[in-house]
N, C-alpha and C. Protein backbone atom coordinates (compact mmCIF):
# COMPACT_ATOMS: atom_id res chain seq x y z
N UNK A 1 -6.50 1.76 42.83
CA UNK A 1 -5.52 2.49 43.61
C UNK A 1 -4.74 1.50 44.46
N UNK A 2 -2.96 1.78 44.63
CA UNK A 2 -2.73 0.80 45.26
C UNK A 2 -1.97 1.47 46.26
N UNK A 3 -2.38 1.35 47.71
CA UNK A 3 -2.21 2.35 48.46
C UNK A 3 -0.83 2.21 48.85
N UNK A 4 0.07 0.88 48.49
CA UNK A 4 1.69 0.68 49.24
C UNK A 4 2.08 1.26 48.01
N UNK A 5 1.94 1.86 47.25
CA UNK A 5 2.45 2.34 45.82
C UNK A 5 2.04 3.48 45.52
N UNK A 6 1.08 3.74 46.46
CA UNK A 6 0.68 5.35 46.34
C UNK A 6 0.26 5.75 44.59
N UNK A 7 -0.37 4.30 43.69
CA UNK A 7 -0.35 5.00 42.26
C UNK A 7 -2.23 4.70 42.29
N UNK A 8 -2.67 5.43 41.30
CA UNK A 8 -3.86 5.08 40.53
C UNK A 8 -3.49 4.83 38.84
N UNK A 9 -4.03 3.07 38.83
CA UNK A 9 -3.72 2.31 37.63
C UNK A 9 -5.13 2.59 36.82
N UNK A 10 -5.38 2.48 35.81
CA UNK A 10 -6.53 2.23 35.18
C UNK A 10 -6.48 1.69 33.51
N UNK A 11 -7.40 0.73 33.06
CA UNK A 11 -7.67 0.77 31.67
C UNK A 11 -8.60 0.88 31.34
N UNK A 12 -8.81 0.87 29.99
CA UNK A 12 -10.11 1.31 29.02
C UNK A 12 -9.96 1.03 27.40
N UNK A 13 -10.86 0.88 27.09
CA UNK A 13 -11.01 0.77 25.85
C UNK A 13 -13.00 0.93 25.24
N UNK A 14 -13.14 1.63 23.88
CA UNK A 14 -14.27 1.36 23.73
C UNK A 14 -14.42 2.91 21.97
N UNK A 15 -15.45 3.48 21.84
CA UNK A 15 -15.66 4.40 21.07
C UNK A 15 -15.19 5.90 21.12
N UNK A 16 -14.74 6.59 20.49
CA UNK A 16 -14.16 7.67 20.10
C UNK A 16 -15.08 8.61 19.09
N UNK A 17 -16.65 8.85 19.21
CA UNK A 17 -16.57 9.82 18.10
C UNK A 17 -16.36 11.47 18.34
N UNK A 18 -16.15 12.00 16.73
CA UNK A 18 -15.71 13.37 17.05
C UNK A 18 -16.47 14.25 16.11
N UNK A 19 -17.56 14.36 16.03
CA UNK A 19 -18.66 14.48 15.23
C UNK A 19 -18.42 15.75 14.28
N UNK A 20 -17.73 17.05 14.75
CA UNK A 20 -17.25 18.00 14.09
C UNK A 20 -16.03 17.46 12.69
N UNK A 21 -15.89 16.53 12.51
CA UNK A 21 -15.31 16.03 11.51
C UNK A 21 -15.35 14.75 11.36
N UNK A 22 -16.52 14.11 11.49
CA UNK A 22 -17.54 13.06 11.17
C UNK A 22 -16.25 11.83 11.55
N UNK A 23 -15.46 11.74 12.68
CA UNK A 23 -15.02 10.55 12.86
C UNK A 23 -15.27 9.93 13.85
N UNK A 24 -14.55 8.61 13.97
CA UNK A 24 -14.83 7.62 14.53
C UNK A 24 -13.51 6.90 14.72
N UNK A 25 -13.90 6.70 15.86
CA UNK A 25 -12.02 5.78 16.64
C UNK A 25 -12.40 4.73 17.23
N UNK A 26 -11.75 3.64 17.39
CA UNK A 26 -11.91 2.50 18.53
C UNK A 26 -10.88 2.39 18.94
N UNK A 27 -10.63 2.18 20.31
CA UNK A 27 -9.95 2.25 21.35
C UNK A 27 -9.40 0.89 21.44
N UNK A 28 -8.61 -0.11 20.98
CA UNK A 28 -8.51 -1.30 21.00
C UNK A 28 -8.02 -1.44 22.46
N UNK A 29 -7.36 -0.56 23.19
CA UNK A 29 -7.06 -0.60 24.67
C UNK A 29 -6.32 0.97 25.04
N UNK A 30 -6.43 0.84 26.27
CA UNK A 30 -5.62 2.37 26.79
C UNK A 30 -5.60 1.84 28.31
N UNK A 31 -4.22 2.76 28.60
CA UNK A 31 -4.01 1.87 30.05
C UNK A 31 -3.38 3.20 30.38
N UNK A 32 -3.25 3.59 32.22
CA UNK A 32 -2.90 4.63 32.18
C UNK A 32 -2.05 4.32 33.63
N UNK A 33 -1.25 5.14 34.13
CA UNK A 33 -0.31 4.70 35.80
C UNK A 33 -0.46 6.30 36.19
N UNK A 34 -0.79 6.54 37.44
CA UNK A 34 -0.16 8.42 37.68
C UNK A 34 1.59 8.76 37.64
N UNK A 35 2.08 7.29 37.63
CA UNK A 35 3.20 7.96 37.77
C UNK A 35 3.68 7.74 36.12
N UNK A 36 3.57 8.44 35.58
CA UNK A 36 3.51 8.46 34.40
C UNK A 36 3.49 7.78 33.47
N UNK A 37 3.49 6.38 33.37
CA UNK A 37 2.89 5.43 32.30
C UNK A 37 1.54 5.39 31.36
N UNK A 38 1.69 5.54 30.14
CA UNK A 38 0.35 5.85 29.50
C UNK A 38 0.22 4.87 28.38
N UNK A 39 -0.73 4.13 27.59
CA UNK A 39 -0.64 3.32 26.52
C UNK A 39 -1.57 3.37 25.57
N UNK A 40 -1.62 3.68 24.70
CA UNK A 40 -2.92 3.88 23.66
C UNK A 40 -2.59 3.44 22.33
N UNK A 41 -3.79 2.26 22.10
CA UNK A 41 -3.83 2.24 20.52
C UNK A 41 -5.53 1.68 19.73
N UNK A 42 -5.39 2.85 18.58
CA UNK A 42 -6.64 3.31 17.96
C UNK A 42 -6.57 2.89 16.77
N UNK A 43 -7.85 2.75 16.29
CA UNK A 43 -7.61 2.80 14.59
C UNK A 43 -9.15 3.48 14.46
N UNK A 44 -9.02 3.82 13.17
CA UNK A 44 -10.61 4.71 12.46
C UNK A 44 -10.51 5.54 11.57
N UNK A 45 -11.29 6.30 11.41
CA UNK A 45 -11.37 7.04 10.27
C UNK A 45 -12.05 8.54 10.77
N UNK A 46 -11.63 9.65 9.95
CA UNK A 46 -11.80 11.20 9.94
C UNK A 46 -12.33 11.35 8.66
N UNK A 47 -13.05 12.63 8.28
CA UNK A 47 -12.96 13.30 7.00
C UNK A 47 -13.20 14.93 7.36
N UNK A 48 -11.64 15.24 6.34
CA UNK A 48 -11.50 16.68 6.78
C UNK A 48 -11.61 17.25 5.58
N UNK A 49 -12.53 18.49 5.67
CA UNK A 49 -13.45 18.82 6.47
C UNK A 49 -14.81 18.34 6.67
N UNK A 50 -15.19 17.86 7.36
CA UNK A 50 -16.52 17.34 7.84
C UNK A 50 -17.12 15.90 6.74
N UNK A 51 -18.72 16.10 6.91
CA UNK A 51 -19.18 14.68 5.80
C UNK A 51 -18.55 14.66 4.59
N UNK A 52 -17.69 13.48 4.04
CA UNK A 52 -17.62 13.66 2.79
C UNK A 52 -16.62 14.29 2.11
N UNK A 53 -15.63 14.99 3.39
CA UNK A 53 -14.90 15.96 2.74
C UNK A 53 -13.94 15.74 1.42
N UNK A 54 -12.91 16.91 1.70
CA UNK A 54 -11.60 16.93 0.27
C UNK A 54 -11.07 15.97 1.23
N UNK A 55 -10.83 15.19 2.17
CA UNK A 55 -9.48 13.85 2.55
C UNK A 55 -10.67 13.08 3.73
N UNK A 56 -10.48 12.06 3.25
CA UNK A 56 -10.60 10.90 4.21
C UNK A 56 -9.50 10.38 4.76
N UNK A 57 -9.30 10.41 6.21
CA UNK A 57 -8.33 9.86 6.17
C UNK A 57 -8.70 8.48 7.41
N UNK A 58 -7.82 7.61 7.14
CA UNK A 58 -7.92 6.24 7.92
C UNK A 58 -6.90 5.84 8.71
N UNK A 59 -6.75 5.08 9.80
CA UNK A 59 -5.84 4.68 9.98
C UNK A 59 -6.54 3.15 10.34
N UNK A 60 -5.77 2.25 9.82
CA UNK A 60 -6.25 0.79 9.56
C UNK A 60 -6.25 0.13 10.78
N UNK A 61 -7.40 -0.72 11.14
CA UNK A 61 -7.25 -2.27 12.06
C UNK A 61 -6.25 -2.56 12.22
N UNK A 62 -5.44 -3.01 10.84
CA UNK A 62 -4.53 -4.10 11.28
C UNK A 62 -2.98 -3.20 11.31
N UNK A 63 -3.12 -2.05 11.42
CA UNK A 63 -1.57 -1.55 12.12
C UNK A 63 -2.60 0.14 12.79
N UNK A 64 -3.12 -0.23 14.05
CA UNK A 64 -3.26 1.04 14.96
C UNK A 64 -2.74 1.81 15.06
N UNK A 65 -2.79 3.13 15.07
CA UNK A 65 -1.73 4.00 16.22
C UNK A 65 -2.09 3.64 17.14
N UNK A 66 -0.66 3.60 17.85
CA UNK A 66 -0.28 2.99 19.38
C UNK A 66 1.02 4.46 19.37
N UNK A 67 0.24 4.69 20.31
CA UNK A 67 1.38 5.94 21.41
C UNK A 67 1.75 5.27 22.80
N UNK A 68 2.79 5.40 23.45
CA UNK A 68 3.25 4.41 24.35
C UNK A 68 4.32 5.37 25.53
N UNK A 69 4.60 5.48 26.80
CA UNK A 69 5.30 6.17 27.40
C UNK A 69 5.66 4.94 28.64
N UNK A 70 6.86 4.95 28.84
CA UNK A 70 7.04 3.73 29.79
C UNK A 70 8.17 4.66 31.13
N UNK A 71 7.96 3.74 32.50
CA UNK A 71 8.18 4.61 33.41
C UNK A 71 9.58 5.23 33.21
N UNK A 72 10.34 5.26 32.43
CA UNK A 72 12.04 5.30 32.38
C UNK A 72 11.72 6.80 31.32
N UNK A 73 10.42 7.13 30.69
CA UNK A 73 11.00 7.95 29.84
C UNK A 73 10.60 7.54 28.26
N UNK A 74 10.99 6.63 28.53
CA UNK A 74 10.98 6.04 27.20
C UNK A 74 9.35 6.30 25.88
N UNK A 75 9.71 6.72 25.13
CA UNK A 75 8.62 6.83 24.12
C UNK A 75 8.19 5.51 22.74
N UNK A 76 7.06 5.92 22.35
CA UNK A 76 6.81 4.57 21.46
C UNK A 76 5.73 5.56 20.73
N UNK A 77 5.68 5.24 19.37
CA UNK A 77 4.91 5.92 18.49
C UNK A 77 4.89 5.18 17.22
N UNK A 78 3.96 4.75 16.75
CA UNK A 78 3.71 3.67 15.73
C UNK A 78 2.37 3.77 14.93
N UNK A 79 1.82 3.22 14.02
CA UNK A 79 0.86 3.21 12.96
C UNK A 79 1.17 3.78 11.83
N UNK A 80 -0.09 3.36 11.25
CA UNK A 80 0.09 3.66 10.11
C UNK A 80 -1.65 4.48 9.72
N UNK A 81 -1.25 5.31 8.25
CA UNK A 81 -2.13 6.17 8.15
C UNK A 81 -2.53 6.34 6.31
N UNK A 82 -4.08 6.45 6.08
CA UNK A 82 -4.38 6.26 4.27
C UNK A 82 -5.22 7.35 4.16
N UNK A 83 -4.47 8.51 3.27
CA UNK A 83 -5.29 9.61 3.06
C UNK A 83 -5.76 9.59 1.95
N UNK A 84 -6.86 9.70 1.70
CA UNK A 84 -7.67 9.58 0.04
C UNK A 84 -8.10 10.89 0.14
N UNK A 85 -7.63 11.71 -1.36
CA UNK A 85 -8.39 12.74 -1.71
C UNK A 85 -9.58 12.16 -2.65
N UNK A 86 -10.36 13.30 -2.85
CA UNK A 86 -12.40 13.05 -3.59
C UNK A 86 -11.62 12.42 -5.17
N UNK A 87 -10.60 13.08 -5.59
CA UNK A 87 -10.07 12.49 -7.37
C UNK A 87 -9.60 11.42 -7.26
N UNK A 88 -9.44 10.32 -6.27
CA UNK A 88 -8.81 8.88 -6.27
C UNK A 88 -7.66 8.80 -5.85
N UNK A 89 -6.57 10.24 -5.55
CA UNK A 89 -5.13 10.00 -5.65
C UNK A 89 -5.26 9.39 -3.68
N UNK A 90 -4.44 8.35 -3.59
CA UNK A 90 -4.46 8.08 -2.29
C UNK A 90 -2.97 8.11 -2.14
N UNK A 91 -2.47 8.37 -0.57
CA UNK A 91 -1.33 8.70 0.25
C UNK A 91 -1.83 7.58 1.54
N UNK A 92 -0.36 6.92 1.61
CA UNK A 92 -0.49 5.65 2.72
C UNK A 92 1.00 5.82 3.02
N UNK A 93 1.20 5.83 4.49
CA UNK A 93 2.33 6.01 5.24
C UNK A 93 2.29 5.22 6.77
N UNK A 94 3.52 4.78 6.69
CA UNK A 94 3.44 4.24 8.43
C UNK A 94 4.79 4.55 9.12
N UNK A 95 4.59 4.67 10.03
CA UNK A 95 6.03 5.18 11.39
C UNK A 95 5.82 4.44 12.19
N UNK A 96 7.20 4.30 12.80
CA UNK A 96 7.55 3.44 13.83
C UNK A 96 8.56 3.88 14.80
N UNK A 97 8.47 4.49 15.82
CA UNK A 97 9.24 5.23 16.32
C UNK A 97 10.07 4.56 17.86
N UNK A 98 10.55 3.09 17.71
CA UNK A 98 10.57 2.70 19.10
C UNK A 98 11.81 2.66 19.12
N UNK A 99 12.64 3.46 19.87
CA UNK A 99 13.76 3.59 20.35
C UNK A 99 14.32 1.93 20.47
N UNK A 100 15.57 1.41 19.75
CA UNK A 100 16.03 2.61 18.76
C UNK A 100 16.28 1.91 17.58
N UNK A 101 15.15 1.12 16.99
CA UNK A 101 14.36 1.17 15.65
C UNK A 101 13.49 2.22 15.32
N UNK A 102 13.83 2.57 14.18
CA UNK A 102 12.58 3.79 13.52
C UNK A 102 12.47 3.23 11.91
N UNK A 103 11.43 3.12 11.70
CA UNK A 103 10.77 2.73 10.94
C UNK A 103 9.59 4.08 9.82
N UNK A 104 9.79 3.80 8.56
CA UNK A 104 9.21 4.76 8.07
C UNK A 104 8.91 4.50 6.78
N UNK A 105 7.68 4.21 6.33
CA UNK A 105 6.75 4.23 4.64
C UNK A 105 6.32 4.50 4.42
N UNK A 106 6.23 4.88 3.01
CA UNK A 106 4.82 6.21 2.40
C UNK A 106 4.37 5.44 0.57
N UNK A 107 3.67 5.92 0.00
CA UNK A 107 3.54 5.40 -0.93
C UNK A 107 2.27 5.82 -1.77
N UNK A 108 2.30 6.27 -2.71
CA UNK A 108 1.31 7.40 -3.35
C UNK A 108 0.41 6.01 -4.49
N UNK A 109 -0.79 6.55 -4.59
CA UNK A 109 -1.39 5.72 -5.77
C UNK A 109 -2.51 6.37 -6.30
N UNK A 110 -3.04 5.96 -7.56
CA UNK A 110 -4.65 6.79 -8.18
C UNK A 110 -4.14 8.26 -8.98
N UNK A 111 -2.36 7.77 -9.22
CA UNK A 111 -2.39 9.25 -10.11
C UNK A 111 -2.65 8.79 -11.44
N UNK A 112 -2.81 9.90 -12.47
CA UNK A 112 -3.35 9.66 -13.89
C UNK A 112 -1.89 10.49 -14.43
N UNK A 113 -1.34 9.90 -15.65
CA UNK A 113 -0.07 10.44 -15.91
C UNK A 113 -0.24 10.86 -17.60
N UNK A 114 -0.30 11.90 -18.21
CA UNK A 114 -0.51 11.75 -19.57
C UNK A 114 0.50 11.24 -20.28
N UNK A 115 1.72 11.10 -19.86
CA UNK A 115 2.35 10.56 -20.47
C UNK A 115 2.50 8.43 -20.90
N UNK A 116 1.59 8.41 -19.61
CA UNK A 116 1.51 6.93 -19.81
C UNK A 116 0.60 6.47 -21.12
N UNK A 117 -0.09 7.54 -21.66
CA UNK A 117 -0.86 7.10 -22.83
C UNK A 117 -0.17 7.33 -24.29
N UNK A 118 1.08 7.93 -23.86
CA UNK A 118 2.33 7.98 -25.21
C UNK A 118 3.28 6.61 -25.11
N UNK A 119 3.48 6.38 -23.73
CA UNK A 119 3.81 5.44 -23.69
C UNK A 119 4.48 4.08 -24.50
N UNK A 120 3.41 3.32 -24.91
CA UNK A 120 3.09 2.17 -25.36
C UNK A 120 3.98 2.03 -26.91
N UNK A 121 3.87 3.79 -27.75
CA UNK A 121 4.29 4.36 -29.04
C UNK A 121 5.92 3.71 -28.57
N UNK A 122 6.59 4.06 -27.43
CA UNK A 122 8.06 3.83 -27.17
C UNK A 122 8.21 2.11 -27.25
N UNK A 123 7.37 1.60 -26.66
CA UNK A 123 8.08 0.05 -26.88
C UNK A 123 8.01 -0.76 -28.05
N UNK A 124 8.32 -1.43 -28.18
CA UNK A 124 8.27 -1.96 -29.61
C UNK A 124 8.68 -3.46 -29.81
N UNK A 125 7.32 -4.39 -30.17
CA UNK A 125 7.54 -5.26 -29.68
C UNK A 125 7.75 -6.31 -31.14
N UNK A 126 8.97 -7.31 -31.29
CA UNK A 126 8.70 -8.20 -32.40
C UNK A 126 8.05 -8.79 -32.72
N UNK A 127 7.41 -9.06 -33.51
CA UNK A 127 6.30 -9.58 -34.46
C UNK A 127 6.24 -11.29 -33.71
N UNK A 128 5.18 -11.97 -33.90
CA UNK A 128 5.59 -13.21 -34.31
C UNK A 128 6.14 -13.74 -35.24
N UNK A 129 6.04 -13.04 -36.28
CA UNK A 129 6.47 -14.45 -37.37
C UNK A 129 8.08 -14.02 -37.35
N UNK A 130 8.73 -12.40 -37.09
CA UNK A 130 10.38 -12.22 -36.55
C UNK A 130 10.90 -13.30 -35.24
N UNK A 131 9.82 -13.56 -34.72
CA UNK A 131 10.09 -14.43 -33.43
C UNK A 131 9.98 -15.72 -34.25
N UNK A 132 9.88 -16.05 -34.64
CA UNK A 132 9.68 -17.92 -34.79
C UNK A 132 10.76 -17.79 -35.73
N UNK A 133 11.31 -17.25 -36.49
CA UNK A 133 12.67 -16.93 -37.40
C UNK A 133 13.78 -17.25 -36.95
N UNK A 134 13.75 -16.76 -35.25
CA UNK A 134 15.23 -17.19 -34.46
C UNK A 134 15.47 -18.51 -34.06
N UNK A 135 16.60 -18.86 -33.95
CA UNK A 135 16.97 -19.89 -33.52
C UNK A 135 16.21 -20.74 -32.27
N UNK A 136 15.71 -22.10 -31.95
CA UNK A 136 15.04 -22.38 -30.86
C UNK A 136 15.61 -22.08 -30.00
N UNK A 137 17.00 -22.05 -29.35
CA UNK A 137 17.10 -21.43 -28.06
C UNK A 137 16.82 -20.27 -27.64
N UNK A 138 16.93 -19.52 -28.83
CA UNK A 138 16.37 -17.72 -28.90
C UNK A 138 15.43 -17.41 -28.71
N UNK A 139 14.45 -17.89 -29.48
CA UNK A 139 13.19 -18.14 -29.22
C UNK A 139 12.60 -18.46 -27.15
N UNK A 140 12.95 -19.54 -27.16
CA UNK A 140 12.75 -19.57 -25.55
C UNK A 140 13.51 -18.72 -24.68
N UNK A 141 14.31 -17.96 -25.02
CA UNK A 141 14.92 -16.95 -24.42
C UNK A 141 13.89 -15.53 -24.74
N UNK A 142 13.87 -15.43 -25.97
CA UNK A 142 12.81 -14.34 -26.09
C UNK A 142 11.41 -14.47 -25.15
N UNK A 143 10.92 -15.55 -25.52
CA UNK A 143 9.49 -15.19 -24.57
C UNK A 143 9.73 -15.61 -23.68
N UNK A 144 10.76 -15.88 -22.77
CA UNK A 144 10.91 -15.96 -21.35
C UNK A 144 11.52 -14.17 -21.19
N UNK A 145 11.72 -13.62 -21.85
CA UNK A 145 12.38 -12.48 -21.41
C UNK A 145 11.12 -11.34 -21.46
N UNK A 146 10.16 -11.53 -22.87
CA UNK A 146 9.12 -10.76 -23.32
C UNK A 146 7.87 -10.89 -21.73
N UNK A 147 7.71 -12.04 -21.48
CA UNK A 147 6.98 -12.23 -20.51
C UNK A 147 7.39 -12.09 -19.01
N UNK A 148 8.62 -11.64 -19.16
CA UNK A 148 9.01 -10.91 -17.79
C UNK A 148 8.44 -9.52 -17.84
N UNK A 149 9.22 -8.62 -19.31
CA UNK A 149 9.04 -7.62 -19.51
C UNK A 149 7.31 -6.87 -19.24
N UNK A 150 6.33 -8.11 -19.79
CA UNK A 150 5.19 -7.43 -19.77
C UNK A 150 4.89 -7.49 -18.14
N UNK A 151 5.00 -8.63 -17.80
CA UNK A 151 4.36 -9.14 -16.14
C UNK A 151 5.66 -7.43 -15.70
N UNK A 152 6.76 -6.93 -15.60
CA UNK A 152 6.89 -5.97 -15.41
C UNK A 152 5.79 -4.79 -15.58
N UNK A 153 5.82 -4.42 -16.98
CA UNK A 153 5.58 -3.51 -17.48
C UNK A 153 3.82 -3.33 -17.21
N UNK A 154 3.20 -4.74 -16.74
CA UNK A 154 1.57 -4.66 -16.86
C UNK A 154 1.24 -4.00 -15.14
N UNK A 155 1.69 -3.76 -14.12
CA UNK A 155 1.13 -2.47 -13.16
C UNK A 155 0.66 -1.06 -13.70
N UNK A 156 1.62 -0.95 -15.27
CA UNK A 156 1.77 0.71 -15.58
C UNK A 156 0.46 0.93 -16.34
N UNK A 157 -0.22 -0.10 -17.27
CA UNK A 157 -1.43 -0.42 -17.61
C UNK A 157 -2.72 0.65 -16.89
N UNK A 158 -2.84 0.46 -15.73
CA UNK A 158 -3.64 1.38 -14.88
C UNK A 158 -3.30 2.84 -14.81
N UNK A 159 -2.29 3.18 -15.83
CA UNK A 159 -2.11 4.85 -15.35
C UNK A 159 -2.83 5.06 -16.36
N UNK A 160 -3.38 4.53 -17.58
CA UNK A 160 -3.92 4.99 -18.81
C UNK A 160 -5.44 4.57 -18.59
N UNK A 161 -6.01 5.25 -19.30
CA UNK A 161 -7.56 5.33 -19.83
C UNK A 161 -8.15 4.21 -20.56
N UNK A 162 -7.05 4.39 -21.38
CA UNK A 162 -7.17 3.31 -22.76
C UNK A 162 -7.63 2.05 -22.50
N UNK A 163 -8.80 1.43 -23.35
CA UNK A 163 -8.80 0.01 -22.72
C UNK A 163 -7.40 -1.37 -23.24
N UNK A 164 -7.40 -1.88 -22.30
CA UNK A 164 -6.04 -2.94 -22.51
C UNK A 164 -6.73 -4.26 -23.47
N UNK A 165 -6.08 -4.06 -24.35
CA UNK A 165 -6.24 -5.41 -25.41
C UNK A 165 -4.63 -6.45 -25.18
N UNK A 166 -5.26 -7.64 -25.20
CA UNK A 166 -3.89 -8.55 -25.51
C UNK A 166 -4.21 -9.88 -26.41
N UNK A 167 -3.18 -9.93 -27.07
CA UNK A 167 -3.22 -11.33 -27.80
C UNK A 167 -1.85 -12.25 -27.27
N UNK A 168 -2.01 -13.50 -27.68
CA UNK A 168 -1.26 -14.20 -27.36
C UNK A 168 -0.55 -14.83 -28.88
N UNK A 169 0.73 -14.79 -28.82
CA UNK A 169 1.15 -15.79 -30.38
C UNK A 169 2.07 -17.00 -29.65
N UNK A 170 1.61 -17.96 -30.24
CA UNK A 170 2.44 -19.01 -30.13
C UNK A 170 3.46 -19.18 -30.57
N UNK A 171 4.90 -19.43 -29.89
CA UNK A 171 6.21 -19.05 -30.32
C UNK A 171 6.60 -20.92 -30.27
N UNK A 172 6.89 -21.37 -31.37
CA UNK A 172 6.95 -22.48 -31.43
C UNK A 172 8.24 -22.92 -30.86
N UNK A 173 8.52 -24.11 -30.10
CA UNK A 173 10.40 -24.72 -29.57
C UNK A 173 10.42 -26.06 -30.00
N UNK A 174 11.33 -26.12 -29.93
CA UNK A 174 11.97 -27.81 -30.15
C UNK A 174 12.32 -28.48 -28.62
N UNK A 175 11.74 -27.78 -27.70
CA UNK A 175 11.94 -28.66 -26.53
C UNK A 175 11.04 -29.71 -25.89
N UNK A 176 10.30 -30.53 -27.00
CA UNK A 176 9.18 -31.08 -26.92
C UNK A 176 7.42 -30.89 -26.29
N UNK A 177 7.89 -29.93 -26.21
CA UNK A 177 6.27 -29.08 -25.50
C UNK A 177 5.50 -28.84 -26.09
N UNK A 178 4.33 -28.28 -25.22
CA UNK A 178 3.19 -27.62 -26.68
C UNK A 178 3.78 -26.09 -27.28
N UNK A 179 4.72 -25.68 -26.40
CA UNK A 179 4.91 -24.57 -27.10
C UNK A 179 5.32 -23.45 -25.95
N UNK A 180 5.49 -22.61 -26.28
CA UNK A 180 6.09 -21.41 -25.22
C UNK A 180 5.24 -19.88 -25.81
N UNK A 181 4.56 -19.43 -24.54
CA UNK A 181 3.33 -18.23 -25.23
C UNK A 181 4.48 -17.26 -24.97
N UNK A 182 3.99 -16.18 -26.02
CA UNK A 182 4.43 -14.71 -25.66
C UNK A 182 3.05 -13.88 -25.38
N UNK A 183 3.34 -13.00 -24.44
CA UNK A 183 2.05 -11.87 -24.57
C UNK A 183 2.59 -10.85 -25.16
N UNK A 184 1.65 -10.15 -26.24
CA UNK A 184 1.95 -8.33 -26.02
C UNK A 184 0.78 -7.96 -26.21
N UNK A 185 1.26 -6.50 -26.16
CA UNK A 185 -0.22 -5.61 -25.85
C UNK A 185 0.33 -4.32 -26.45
């Protein structure tokens, strides 16, 4: 208390549980003023409803929610947040709300797509021995282009079941090397 200021200051930090929905918070700090200054930032984990539930949800160490009120008014609202349902599909989002940047990401993962297992039928990839046919500059143009395409195309790999096979063919050049690989799959 500071009596020429007439305020009561305080901080804290420490455990948060909330046992009716099996979570757990840590308080990385909280600071508080009476005249209205307040500061809080947490990270931890919930599961709703209770042990085990249909969503876990998290909010990570390394970006807390931090809620923030400063003497002018001013607001602050930030973190980020990872909801996993029990089937794998996870939801991850973060906000940033500090006047007057706002900030905002989301980003879905763990879906299963049936169409990614028709997929593979659509691309269509040239042979080796059509590849060593083209001209040497073609050639190093092709598997510099093929091996973009897959290093693209190999994230989508995980939407399917199927197990991933790959071979490698050696696409022969005239640019004195051992050679230039293509992948497909």
């Amino acid at each position: 208390y500071n009596s020429a200021t007439r305020r009561l200051r305080g901080a804290f930090r420490g455990s948060l549980v909330v046992p009716k929905v099996h979570g757990t918070f840590e308080v990385l700090n909280g600071s508080f003023d009476t005249g209205g200054t307040f500061d809080l930032s947490a990270w931890g984990a919930v599961s709703i409803p209770g042990e085990g539930g249909l969503i876990n949800v998290t909010v990570p160490k390394r970006r807390p929610l931090h809620v923030a009120r400063e003497l002018d008014g001013r607001m602050t609202l930030q973190g980020a947040v990872q909801a996993r349902l029990r089937n794998g599909i996870t939801f991850d989002g973060f906000l940033s709300l500090d006047d007057p940047i706002y900030r905002l990401g989301a980003s879905v993962g763990g879906l299963r797509f049936e169409m990614a297992t028709n997929f593979t039928g659509l691309v269509q990839l040239p042979t080796a021995e059509r590849l060593a046919a083209l001209p040497a500059a073609a050639r190093v143009i092709a598997a510099s282009y093929f091996t973009r395409l897959g290093n693209t195309l190999d994230p989508l790999t995980s939407l399917t079941d199927a197990q991933r096979e790959s071979r490698v063919h050696p696409v022969q050049s005239e640019c004195g090397s051992a050679g230039v690989s293509c992948r497909c799959r």
